[in-house]
C-alpha atoms as a PDB file:
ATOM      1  CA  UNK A   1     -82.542 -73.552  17.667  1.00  0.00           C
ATOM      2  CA  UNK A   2     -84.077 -71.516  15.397  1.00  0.00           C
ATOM      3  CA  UNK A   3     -81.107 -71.203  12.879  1.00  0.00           C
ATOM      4  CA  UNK A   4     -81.789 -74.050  10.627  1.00  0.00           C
ATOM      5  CA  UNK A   5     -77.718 -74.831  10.524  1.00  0.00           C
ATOM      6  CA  UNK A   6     -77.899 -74.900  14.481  1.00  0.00           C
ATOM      7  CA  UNK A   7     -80.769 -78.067  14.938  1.00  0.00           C
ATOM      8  CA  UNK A   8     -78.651 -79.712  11.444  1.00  0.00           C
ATOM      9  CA  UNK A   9     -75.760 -79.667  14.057  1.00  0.00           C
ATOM     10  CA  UNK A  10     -77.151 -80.901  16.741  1.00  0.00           C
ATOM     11  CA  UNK A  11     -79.131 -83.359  15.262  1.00  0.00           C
ATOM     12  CA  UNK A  12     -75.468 -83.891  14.047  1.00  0.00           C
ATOM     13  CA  UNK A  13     -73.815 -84.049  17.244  1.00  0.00           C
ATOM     14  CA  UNK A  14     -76.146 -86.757  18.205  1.00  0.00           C
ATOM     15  CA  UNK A  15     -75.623 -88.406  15.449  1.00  0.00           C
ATOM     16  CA  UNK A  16     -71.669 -88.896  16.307  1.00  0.00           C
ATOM     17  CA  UNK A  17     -72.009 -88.785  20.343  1.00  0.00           C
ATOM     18  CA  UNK A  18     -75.416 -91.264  20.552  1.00  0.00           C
ATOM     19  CA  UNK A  19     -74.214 -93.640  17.867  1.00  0.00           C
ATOM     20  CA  UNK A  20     -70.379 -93.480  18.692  1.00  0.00           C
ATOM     21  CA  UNK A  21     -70.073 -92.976  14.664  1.00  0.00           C
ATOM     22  CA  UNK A  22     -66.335 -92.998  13.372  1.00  0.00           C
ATOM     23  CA  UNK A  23     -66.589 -89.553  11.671  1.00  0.00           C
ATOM     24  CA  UNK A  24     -66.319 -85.826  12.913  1.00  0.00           C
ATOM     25  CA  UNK A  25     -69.861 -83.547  12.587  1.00  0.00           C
ATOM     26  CA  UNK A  26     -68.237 -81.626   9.940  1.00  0.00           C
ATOM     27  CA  UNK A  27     -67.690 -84.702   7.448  1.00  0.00           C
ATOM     28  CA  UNK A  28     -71.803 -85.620   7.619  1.00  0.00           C
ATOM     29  CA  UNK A  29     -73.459 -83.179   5.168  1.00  0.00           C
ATOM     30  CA  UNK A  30     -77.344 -82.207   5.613  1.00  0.00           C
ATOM     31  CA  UNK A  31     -78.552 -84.592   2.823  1.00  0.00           C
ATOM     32  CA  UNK A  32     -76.296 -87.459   3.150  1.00  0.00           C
ATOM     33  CA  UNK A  33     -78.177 -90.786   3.746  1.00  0.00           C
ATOM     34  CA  UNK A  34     -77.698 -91.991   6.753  1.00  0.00           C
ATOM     35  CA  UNK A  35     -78.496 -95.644   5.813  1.00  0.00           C
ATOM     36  CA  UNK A  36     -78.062 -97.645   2.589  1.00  0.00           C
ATOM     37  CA  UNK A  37     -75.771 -97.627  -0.420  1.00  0.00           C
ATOM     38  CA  UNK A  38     -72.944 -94.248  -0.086  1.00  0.00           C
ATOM     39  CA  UNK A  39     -74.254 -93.527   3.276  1.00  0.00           C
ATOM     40  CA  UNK A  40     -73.052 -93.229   6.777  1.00  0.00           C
ATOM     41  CA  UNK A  41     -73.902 -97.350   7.123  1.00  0.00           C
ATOM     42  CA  UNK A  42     -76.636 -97.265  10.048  1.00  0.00           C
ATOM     43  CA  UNK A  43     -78.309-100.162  10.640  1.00  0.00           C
ATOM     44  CA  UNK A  44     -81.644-100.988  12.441  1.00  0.00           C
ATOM     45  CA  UNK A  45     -80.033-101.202  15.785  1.00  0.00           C
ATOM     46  CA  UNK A  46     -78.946 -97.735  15.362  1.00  0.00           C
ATOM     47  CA  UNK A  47     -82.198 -96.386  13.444  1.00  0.00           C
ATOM     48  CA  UNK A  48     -83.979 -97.337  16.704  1.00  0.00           C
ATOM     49  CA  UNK A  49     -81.349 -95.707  18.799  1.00  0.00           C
ATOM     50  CA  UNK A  50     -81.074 -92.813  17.016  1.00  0.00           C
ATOM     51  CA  UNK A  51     -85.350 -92.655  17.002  1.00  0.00           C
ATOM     52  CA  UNK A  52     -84.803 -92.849  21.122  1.00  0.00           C
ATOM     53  CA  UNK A  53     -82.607 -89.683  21.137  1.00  0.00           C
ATOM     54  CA  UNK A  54     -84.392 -87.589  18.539  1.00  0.00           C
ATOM     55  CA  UNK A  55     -87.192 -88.349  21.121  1.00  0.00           C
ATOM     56  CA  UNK A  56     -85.564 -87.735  24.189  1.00  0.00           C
ATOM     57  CA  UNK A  57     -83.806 -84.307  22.576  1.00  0.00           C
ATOM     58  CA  UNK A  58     -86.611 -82.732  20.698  1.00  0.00           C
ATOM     59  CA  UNK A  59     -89.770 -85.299  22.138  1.00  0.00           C
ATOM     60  CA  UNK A  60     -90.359 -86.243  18.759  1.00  0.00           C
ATOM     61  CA  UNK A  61     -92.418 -89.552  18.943  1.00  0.00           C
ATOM     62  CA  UNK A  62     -91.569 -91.600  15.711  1.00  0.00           C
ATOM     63  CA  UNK A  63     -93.593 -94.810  16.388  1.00  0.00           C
ATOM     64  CA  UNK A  64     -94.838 -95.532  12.795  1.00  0.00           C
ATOM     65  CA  UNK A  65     -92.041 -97.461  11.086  1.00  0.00           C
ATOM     66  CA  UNK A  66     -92.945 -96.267   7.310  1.00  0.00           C
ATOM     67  CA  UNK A  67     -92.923 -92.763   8.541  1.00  0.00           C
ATOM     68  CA  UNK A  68     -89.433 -93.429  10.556  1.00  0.00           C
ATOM     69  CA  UNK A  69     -88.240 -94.732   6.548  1.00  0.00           C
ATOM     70  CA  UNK A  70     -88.579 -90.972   5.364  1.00  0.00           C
ATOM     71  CA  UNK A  71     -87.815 -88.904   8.577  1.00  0.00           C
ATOM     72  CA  UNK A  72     -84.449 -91.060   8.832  1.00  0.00           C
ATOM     73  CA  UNK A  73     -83.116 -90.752   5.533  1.00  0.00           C
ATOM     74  CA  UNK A  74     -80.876 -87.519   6.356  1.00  0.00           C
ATOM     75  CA  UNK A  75     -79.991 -85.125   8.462  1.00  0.00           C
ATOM     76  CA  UNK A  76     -82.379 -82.580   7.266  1.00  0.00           C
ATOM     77  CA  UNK A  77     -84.892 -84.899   6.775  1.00  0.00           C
ATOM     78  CA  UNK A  78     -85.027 -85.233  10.399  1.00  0.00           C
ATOM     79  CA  UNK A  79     -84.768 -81.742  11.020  1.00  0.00           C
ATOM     80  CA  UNK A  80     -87.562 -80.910   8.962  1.00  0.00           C
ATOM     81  CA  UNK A  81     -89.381 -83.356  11.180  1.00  0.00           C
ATOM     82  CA  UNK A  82     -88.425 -81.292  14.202  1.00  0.00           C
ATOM     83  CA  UNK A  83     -89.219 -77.964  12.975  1.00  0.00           C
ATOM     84  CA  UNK A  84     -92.848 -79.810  11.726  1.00  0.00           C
ATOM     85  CA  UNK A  85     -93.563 -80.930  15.263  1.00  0.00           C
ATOM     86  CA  UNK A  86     -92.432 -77.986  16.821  1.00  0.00           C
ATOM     87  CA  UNK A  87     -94.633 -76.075  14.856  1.00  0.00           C
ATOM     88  CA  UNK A  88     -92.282 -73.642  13.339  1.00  0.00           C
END
């Protein structure tokens, strides 16, 4: 996981396997929004589902819902997240 394009994908692959999303890995690019106008079209039913498998993957704890706003905008917005709370 330490090749930034590796935890993009898998944060990717969760993306399409946790939220059953109609789209391959390959179509959702590191800075597209995942919710909101020209994005993948989450909703608050899948933020929150999304927040319980970023935890259980990388045991990132994203309680405070202003701070979930930002981490869940993209991709590598989440990633960067990760890498923050893993410390590297």
């Amino acid at each position: 996981m330490s090749e930034p394009s590796d935890l993009h994908e898998e944060i990717k692959e969760i993306l399409v396997d946790e939220l059953m999303l109609d789209v391959e890995m390959d179509e959702i690019g590191d800075e597209t929004p995942l919710m909101g106008p020209d994005s993948l079209g989450l909703d608050s039913v899948d933020a929150l589902q999304l927040v319980v498998a970023i935890e259980k993957r990388f045991g990132l704890k994203i309680s405070d819902p202003e701070a979930a706003k930002g981490i869940l905008r993209s991709v590598k917005t989440i990633a960067d997240a990760v890498r923050e709370f893993k410390g590297a």
